[in-house]
Protein backbone atom coordinates (compact mmCIF):
# COMPACT_ATOMS: atom_id res chain seq x y z
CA UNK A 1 18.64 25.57 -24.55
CA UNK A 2 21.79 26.30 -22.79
CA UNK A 3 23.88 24.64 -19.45
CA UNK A 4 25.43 27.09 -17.37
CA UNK A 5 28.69 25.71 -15.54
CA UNK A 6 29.34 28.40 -12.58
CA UNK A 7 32.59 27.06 -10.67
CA UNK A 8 32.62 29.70 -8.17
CA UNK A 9 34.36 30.10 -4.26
CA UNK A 10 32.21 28.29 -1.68
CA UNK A 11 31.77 31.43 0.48
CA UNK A 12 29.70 33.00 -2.25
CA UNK A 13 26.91 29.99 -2.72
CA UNK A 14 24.33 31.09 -0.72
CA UNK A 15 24.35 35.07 -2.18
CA UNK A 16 24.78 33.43 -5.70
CA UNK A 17 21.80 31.40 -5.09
CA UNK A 18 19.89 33.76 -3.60
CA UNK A 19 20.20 36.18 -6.73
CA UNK A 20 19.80 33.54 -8.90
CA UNK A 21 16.25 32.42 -7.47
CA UNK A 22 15.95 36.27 -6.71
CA UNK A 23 16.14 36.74 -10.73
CA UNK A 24 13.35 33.88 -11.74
CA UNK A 25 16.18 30.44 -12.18
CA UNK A 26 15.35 28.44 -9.29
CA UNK A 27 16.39 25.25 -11.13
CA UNK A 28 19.66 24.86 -10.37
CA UNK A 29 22.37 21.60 -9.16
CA UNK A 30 25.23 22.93 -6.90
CA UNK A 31 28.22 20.37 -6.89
CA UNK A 32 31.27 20.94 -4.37
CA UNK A 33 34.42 20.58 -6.08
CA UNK A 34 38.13 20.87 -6.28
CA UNK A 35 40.38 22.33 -8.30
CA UNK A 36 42.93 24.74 -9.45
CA UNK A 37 42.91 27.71 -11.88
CA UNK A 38 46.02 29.69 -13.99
CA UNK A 39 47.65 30.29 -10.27
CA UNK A 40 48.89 26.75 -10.03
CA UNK A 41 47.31 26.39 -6.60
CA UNK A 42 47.73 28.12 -3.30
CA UNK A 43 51.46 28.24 -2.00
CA UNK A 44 51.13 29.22 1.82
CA UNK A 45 54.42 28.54 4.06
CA UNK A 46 56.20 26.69 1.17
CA UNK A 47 53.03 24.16 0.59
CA UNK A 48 51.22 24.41 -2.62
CA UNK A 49 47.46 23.72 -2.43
CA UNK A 50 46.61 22.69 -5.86
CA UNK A 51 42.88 20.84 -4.48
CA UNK A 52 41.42 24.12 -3.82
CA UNK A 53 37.86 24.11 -3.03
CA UNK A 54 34.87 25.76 -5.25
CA UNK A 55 31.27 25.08 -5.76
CA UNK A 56 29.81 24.25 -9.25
CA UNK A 57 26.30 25.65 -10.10
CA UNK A 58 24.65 23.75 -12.88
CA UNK A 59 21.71 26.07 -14.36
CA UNK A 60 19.62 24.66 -17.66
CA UNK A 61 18.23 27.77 -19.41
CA UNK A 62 16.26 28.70 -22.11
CA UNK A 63 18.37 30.89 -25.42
CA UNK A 64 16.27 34.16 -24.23
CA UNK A 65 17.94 33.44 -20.36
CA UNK A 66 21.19 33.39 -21.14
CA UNK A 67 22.67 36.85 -20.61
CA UNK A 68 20.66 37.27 -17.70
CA UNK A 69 21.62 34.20 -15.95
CA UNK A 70 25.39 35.47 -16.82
CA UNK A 71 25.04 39.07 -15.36
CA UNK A 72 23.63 37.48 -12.16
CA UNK A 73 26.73 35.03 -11.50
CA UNK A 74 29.34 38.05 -13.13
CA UNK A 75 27.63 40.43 -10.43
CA UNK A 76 27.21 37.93 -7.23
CA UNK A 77 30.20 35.90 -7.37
CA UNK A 78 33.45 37.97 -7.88
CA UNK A 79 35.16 39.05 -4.38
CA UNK A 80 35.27 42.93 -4.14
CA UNK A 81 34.28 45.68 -6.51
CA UNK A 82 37.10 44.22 -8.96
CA UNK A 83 36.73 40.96 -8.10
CA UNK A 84 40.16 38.41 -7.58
CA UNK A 85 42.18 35.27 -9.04
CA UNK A 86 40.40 32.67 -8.00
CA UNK A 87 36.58 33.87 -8.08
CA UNK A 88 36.10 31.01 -11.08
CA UNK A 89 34.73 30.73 -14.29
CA UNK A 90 31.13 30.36 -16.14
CA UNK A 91 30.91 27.96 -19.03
CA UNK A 92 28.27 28.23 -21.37
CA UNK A 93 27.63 24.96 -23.44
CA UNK A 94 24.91 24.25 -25.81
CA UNK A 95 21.72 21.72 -24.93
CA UNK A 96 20.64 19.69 -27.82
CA UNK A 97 17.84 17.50 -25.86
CA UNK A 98 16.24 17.58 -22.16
CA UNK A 99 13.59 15.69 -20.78
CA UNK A 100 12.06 15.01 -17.34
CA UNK A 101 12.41 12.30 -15.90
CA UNK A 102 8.97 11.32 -13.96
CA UNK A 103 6.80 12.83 -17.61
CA UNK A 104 8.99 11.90 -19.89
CA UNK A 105 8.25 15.05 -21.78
CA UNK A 106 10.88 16.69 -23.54
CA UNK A 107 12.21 20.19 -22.89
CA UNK A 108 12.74 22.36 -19.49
């Protein structure tokens, strides 16, 4: 099992989601967040913006999901056909145990 972290701009959510349940992972936690990436912030009229707004997708996946879960987020979240600083970054990070909460039975 894998955790997908998607920190991605807030404008691209709802396409990002849409994909995403569009592709089969309908499971997913969206956080809104803050931060900054290797730009140091926004600097517009000689005020840096270093609390810059994104929106954190949390997606639990099995092994055999992973790529496609990536190519979904890679395709729907970058701004343009090259995509831009600032369009975030996807973490992948490894699952050792998951259970639900209301069964108690282990796994996804």
């Amino acid at each position: 099992m894998y955790l997908i972290k998607a920190i991605v701009r807030p404008e691209k959510k709802d396409e990002l989601l849409y994909e995403l349940a569009g592709a089969g992972f309908h499971a997913v936690t969206v956080v809104e967040v803050v931060g900054r990436g290797k730009q140091k912030g926004i600097n517009l009229g000689g005020i840096v913006y270093d609390e810059i707004p994104k929106v954190m997708i949390l997606i639990a996946i099995r092994e055999e999901d992973k790529h496609d879960v990536i190519d979904v987020i890679l395709r729907h979240a970058k701004t343009g056909e090259k995509g831009a600083y600032g369009d975030g970054k996807i973490f992948v990070s490894t699952i050792d145990e998951a259970y639900t909460v209301s069964s108690g039975k282990p796994g996804l």
